[in-house]
PDB file of N, CA and C in Angstrom:
ATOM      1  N   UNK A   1      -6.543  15.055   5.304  1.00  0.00           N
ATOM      2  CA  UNK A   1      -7.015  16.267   4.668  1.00  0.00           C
ATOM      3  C   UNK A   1      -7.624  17.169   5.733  1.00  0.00           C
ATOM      4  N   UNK A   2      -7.186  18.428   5.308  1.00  0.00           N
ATOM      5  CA  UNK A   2      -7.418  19.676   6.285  1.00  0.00           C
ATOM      6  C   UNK A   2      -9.701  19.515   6.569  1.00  0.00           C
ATOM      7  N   UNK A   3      -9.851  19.446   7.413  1.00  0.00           N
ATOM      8  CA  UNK A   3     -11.445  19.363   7.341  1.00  0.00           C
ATOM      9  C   UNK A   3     -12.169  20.404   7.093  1.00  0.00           C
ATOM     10  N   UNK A   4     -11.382  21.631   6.977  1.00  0.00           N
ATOM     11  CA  UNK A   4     -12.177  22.978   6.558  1.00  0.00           C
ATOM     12  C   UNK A   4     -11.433  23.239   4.909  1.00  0.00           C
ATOM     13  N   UNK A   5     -11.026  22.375   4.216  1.00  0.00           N
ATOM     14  CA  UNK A   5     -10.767  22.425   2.955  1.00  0.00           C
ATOM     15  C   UNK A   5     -12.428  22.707   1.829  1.00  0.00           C
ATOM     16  N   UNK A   6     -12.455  23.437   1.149  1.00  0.00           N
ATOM     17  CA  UNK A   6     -13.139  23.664   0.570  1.00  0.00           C
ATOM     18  C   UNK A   6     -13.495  22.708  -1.097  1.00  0.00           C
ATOM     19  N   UNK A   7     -11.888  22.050  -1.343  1.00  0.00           N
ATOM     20  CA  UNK A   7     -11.928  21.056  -2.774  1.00  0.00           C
ATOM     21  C   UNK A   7     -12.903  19.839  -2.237  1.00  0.00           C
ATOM     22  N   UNK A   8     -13.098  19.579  -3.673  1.00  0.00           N
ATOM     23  CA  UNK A   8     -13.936  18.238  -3.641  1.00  0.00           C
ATOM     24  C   UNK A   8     -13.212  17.566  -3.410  1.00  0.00           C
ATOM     25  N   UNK A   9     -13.326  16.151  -3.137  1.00  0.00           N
ATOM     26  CA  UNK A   9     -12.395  14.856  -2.790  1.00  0.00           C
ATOM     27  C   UNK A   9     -11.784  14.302  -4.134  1.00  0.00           C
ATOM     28  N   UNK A  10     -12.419  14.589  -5.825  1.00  0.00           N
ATOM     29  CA  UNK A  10     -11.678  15.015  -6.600  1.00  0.00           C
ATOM     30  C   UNK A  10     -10.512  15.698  -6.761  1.00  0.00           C
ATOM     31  N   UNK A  11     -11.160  17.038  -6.901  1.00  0.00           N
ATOM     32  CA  UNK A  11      -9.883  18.446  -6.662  1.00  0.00           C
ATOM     33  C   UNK A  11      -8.327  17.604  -5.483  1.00  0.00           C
ATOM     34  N   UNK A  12      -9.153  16.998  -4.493  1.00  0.00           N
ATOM     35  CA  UNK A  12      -7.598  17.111  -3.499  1.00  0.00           C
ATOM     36  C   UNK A  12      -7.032  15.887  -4.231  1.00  0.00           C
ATOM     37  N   UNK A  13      -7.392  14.831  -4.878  1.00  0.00           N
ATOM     38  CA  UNK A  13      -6.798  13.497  -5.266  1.00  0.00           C
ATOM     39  C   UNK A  13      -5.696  14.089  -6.196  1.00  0.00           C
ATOM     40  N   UNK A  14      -6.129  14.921  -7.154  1.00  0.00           N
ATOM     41  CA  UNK A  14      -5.946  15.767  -8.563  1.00  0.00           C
ATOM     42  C   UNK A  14      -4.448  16.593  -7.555  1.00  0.00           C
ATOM     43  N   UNK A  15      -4.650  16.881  -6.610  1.00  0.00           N
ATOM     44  CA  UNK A  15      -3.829  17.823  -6.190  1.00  0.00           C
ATOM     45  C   UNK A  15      -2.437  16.647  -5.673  1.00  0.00           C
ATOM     46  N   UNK A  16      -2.898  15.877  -5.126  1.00  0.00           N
ATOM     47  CA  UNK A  16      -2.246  14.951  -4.161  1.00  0.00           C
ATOM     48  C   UNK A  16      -1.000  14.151  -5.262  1.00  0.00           C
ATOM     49  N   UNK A  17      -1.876  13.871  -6.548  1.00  0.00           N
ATOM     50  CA  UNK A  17      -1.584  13.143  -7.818  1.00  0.00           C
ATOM     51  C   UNK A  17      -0.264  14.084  -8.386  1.00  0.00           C
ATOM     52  N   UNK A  18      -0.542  15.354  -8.526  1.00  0.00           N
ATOM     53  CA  UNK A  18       0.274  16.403  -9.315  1.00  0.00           C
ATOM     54  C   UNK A  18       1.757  16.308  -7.884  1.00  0.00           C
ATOM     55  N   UNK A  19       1.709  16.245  -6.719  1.00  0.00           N
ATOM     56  CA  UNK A  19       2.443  16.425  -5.931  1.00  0.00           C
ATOM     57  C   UNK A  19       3.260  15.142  -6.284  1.00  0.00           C
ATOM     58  N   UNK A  20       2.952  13.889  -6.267  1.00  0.00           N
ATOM     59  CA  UNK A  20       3.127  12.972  -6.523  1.00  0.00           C
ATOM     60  C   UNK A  20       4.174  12.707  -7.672  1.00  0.00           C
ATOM     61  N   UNK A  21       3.415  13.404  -8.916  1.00  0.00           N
ATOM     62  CA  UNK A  21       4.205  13.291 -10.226  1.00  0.00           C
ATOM     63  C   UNK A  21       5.492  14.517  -9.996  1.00  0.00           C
ATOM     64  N   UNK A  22       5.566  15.235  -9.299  1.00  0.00           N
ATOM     65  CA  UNK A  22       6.730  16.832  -8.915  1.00  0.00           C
ATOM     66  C   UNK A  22       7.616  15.417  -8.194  1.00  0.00           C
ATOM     67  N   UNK A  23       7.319  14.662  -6.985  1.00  0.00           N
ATOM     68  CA  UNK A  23       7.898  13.866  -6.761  1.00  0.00           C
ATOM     69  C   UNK A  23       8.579  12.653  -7.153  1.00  0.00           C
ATOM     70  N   UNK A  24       8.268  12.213  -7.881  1.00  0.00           N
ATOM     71  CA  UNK A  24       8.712  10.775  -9.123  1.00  0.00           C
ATOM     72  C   UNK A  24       9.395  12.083 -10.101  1.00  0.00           C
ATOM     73  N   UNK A  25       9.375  13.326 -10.917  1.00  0.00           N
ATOM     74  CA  UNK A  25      10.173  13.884 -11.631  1.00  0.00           C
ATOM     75  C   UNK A  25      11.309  14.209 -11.638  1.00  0.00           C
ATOM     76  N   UNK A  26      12.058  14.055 -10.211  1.00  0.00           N
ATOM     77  CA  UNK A  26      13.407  14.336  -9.351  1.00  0.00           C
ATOM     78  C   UNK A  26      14.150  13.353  -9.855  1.00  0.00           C
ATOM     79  N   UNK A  27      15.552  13.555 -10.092  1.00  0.00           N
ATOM     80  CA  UNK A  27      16.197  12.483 -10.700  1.00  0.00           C
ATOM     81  C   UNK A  27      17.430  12.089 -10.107  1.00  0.00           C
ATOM     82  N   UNK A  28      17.765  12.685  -8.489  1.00  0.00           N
ATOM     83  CA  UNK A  28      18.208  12.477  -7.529  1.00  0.00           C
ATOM     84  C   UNK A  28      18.167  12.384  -6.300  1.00  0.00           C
ATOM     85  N   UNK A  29      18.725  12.260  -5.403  1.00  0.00           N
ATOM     86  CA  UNK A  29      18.538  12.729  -3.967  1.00  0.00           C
ATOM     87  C   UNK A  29      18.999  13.908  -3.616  1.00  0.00           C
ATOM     88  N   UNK A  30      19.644  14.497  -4.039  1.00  0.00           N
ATOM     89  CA  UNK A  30      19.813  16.043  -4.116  1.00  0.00           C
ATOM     90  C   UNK A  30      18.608  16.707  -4.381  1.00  0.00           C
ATOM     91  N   UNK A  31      18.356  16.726  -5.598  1.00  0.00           N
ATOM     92  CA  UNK A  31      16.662  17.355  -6.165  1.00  0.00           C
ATOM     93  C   UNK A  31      15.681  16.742  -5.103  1.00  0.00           C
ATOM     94  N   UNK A  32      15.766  15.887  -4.573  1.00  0.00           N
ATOM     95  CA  UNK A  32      14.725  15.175  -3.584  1.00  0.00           C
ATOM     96  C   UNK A  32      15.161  16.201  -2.459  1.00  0.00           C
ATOM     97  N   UNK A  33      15.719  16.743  -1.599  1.00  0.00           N
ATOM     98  CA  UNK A  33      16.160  16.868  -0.830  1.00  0.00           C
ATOM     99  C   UNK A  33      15.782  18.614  -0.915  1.00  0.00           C
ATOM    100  N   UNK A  34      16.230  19.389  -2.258  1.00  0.00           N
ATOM    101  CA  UNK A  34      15.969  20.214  -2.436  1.00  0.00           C
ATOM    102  C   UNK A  34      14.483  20.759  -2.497  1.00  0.00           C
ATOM    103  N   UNK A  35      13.917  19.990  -3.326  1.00  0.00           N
ATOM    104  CA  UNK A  35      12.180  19.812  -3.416  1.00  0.00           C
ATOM    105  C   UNK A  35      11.737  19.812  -1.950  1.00  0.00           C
ATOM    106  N   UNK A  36      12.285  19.141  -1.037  1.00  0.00           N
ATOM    107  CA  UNK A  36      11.443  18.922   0.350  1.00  0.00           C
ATOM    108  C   UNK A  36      11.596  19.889   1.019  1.00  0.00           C
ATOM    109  N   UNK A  37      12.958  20.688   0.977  1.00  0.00           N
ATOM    110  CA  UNK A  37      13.465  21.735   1.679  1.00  0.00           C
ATOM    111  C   UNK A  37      12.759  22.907   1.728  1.00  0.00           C
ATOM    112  N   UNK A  38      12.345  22.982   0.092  1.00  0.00           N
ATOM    113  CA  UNK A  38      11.398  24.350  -0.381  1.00  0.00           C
ATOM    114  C   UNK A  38      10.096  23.392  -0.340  1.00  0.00           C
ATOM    115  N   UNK A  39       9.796  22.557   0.002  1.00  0.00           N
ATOM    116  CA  UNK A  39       8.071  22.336   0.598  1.00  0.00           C
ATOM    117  C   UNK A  39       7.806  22.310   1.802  1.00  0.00           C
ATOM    118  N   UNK A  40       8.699  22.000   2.661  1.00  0.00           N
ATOM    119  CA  UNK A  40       8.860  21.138   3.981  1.00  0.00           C
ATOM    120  C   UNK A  40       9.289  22.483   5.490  1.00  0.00           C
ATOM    121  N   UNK A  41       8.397  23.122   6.278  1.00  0.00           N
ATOM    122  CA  UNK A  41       8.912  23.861   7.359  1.00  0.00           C
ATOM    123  C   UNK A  41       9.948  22.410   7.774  1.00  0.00           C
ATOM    124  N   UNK A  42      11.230  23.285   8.557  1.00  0.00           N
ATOM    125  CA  UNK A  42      11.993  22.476   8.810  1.00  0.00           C
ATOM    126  C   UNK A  42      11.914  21.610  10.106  1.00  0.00           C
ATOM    127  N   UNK A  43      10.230  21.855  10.706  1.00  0.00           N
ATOM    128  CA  UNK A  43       9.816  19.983  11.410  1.00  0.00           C
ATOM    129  C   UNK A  43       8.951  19.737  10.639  1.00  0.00           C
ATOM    130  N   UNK A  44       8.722  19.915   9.827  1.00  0.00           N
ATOM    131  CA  UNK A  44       7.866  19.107   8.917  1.00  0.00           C
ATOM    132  C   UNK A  44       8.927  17.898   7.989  1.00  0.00           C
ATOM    133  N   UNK A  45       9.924  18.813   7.607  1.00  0.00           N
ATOM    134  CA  UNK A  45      11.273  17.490   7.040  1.00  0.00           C
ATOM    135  C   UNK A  45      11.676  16.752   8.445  1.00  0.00           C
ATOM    136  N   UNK A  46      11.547  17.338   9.223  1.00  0.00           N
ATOM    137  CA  UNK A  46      12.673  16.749  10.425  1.00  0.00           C
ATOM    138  C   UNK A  46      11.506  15.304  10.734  1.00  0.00           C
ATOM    139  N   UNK A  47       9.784  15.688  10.736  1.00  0.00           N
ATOM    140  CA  UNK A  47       8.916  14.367  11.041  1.00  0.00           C
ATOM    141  C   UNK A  47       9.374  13.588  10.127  1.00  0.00           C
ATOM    142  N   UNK A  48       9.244  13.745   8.771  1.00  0.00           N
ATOM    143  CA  UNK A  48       9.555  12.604   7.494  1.00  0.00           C
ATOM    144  C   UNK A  48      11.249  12.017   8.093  1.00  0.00           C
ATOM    145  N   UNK A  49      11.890  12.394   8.091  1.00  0.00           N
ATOM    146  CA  UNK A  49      13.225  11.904   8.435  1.00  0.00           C
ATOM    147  C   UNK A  49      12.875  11.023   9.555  1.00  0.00           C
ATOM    148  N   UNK A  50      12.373  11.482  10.545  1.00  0.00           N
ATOM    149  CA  UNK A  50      12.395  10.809  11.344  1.00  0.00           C
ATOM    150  C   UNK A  50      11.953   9.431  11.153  1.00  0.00           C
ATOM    151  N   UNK A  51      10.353   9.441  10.604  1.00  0.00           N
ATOM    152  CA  UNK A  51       9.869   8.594  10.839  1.00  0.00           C
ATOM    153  C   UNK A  51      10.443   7.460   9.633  1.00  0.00           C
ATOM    154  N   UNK A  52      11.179   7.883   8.890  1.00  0.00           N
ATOM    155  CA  UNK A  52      11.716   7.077   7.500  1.00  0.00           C
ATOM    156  C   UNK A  52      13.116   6.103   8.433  1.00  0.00           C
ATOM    157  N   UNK A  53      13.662   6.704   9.904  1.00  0.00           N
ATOM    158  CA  UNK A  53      14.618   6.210  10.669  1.00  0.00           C
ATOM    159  C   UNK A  53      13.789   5.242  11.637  1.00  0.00           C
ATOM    160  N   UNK A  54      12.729   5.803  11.961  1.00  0.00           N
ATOM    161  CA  UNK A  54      11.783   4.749  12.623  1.00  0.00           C
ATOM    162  C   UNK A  54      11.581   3.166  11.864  1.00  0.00           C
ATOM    163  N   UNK A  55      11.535   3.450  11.144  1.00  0.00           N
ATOM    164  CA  UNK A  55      11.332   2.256  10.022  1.00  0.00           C
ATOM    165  C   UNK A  55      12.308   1.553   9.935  1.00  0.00           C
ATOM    166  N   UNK A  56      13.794   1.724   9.623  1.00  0.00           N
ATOM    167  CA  UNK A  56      15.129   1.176  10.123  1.00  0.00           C
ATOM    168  C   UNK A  56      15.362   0.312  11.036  1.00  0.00           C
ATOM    169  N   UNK A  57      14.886   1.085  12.329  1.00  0.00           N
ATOM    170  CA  UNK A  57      15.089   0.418  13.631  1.00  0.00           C
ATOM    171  C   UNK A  57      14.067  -0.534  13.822  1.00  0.00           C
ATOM    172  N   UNK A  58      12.690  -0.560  13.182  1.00  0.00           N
ATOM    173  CA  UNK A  58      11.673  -1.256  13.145  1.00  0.00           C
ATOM    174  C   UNK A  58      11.612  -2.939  12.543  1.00  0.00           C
ATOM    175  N   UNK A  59      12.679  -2.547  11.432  1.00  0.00           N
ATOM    176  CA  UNK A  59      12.844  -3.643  10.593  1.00  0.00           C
ATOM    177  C   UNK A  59      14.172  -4.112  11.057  1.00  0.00           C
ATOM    178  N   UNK A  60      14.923  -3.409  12.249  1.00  0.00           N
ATOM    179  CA  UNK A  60      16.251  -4.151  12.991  1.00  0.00           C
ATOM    180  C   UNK A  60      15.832  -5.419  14.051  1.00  0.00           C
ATOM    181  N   UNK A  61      14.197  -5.050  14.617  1.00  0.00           N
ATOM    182  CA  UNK A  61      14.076  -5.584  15.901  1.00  0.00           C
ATOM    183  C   UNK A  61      14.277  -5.037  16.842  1.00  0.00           C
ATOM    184  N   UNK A  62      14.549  -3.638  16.705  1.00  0.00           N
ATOM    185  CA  UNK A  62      14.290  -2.832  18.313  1.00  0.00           C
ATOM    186  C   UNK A  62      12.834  -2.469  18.486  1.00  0.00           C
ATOM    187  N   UNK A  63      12.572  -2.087  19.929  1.00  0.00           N
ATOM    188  CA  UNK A  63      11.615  -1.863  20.559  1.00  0.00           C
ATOM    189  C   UNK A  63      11.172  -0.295  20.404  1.00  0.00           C
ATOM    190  N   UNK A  64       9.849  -0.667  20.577  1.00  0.00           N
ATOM    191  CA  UNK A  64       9.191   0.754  20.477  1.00  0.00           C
ATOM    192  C   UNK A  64      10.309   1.682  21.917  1.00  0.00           C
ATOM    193  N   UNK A  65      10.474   1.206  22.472  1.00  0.00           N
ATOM    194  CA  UNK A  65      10.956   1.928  23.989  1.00  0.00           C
ATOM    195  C   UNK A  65      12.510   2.291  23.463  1.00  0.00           C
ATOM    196  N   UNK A  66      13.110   1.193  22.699  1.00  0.00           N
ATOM    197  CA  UNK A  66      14.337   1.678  22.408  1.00  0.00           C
ATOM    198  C   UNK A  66      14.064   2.701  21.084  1.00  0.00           C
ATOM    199  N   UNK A  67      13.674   2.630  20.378  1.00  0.00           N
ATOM    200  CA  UNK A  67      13.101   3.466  18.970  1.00  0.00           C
ATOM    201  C   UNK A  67      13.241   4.698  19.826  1.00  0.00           C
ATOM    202  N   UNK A  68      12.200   5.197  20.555  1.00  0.00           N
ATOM    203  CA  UNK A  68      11.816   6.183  21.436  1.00  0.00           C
ATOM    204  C   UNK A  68      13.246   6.931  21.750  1.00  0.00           C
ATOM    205  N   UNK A  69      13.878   6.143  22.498  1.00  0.00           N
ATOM    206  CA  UNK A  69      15.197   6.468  23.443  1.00  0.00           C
ATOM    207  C   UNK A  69      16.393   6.613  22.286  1.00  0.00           C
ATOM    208  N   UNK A  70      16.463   6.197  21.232  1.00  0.00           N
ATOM    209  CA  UNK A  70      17.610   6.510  19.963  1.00  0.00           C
ATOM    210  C   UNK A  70      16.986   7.775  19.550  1.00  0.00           C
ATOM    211  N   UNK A  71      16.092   8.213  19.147  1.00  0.00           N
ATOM    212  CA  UNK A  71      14.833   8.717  18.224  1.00  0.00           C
ATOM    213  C   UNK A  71      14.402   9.939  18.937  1.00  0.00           C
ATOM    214  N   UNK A  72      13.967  10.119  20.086  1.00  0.00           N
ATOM    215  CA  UNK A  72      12.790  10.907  20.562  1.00  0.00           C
ATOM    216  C   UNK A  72      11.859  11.104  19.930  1.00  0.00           C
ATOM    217  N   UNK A  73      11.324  10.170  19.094  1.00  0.00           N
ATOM    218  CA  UNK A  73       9.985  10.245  18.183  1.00  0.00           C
ATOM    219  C   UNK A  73       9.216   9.467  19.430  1.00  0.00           C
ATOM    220  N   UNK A  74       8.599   9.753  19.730  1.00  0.00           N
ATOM    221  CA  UNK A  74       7.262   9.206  21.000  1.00  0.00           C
ATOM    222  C   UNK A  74       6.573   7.919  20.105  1.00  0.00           C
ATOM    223  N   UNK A  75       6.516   7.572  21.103  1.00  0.00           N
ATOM    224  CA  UNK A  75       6.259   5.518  21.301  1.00  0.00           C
ATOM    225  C   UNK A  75       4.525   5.618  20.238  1.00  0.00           C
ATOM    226  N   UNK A  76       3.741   6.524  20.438  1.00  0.00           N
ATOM    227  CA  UNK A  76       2.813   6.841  19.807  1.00  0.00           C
ATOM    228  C   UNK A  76       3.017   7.186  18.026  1.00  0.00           C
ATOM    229  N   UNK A  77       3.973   7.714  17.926  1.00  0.00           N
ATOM    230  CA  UNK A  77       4.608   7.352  16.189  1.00  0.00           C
ATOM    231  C   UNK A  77       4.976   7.130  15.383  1.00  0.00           C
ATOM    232  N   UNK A  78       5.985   5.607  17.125  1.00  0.00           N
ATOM    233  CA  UNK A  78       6.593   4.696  16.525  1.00  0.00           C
ATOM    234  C   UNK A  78       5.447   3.818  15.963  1.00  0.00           C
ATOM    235  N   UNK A  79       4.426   3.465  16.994  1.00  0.00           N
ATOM    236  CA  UNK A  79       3.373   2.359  16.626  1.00  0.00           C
ATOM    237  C   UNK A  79       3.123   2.906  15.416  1.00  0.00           C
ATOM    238  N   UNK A  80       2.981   3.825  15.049  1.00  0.00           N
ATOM    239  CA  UNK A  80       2.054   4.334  14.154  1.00  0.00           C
ATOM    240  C   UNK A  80       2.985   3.957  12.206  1.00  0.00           C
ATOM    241  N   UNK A  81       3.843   4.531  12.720  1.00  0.00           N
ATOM    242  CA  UNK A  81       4.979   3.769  11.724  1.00  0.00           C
ATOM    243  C   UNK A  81       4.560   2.313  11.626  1.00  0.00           C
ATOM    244  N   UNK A  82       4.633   1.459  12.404  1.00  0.00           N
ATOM    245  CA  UNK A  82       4.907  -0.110  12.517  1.00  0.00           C
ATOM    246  C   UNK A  82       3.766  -0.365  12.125  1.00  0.00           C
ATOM    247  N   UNK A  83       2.356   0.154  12.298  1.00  0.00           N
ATOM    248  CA  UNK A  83       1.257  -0.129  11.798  1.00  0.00           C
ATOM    249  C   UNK A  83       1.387  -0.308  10.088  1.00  0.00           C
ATOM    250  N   UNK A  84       1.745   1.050   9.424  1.00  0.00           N
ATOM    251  CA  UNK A  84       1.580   1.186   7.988  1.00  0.00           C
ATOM    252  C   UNK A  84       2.691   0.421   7.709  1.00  0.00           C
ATOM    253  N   UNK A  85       3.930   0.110   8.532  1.00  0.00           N
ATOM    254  CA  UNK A  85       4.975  -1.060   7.994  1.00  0.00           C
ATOM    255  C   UNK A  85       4.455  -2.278   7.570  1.00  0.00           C
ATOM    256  N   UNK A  86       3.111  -2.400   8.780  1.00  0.00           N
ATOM    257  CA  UNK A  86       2.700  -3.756   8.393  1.00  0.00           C
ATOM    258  C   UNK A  86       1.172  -3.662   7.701  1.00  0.00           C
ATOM    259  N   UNK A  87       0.155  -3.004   7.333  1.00  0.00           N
ATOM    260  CA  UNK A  87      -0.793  -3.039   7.347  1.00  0.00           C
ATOM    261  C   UNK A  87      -1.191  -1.748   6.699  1.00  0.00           C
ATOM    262  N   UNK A  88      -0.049  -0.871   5.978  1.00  0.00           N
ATOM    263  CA  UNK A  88      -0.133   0.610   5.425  1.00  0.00           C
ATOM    264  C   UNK A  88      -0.743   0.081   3.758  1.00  0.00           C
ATOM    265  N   UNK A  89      -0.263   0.727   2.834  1.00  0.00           N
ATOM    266  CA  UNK A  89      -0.228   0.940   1.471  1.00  0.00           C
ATOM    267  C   UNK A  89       0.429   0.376   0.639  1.00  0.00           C
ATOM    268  N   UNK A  90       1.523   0.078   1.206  1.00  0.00           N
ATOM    269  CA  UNK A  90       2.847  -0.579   0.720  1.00  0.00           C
ATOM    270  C   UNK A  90       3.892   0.043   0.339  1.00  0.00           C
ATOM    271  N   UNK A  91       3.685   1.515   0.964  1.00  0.00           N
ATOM    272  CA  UNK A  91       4.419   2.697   0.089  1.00  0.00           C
ATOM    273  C   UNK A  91       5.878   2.459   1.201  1.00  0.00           C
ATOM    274  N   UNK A  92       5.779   2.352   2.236  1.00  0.00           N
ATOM    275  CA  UNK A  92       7.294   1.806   2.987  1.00  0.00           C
ATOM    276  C   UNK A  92       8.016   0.550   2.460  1.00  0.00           C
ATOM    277  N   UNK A  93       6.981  -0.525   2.122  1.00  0.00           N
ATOM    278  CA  UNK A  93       7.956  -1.811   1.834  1.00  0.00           C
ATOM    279  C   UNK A  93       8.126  -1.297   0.161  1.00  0.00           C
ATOM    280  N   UNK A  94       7.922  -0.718  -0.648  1.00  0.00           N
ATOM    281  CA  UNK A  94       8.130  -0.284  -1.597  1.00  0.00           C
ATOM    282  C   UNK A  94       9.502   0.048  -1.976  1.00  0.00           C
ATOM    283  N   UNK A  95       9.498   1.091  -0.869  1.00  0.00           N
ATOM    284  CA  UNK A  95      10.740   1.915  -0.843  1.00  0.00           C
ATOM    285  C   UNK A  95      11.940   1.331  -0.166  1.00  0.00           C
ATOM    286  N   UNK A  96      11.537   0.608   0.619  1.00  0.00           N
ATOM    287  CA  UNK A  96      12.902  -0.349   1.601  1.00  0.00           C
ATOM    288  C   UNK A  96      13.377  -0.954   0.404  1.00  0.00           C
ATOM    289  N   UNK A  97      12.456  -1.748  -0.313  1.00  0.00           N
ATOM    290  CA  UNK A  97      12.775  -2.606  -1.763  1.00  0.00           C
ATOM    291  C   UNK A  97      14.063  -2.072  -2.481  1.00  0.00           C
ATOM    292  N   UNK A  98      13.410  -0.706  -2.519  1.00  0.00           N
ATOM    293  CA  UNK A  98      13.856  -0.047  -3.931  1.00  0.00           C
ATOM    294  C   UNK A  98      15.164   0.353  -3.379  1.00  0.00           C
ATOM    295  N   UNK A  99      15.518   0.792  -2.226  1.00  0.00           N
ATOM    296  CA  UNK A  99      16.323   1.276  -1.879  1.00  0.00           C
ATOM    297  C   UNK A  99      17.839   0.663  -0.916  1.00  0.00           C
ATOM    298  N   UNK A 100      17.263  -0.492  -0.544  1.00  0.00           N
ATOM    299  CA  UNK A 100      18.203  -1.440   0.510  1.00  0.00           C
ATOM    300  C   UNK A 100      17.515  -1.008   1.890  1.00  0.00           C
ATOM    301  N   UNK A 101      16.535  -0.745   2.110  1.00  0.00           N
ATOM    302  CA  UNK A 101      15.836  -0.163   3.470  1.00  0.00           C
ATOM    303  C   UNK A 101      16.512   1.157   3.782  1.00  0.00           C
ATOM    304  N   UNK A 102      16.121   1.854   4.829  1.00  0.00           N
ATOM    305  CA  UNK A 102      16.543   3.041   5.720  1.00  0.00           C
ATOM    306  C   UNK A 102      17.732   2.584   5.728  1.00  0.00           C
ATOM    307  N   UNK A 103      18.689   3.274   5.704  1.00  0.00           N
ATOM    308  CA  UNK A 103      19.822   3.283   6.118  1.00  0.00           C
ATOM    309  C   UNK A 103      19.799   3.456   7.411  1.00  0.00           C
ATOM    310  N   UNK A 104      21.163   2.611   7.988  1.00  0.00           N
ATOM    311  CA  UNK A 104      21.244   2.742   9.203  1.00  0.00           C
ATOM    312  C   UNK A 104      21.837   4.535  10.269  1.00  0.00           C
ATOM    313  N   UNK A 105      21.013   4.580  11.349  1.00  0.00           N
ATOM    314  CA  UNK A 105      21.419   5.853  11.795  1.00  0.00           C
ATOM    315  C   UNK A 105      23.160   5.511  12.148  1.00  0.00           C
ATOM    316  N   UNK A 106      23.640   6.602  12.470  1.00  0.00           N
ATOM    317  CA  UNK A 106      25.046   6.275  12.736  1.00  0.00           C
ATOM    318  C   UNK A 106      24.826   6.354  14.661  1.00  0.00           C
ATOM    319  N   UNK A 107      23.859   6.418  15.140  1.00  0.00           N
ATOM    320  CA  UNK A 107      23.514   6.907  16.562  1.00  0.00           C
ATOM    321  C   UNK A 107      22.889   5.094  16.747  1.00  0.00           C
ATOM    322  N   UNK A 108      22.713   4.167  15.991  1.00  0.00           N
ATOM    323  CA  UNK A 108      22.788   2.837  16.633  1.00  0.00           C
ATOM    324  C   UNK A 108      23.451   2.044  16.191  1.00  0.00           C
TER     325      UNK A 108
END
């Protein structure tokens, strides 16, 4: 959260929650895709992509150094990925579940 935000820690949950439910209301990956497009400056989609490919290679057994070198996502957000892979929310192993994991890039 932005630190010069003015909402209570209420207000932003309330906000975070409503984003949440816009997200679970999509009833494809198209509408998913569309939704992100019109929320998302296009590195702001390009970080989520990325780091949703980080996760792929994470759960292949490559190295932060190779991640890096497929990726150009810096070794600093690979860890950072691998952290919440292992020790996050559960909102990645959730989704690997639900989904058959990240699909594989066609670049490994």
């Amino acid at each position: 959260m932005k630190p010069n935000r003015s909402d209570t820690e209420d207000r932003q949950l309330a906000a975070e929650a409503a984003l949440c439910q816009a997200l679970v209301s999509l009833r494809n990956a198209d509408e998913c895709r569309n939704f992100l497009r019109d929320l998302c400056t296009p590195a702001e989609l390009q970080a989520l992509v990325d780091r949703w490919q980080v996760v792929n290679y994470l759960e292949n057994g490559l190295t932060y150094r190779q991640i890096n070198d497929l990726t150009g996502v810096s070794v600093t957000t690979v860890g950072r990925v691998a952290r919440f892979l292992a020790d996050g929310y559960g909102g990645y192993r959730t989704a690997i579940k639900r989904t058959g994991g990240a699909r594989p890039s066609s670049s490994h």
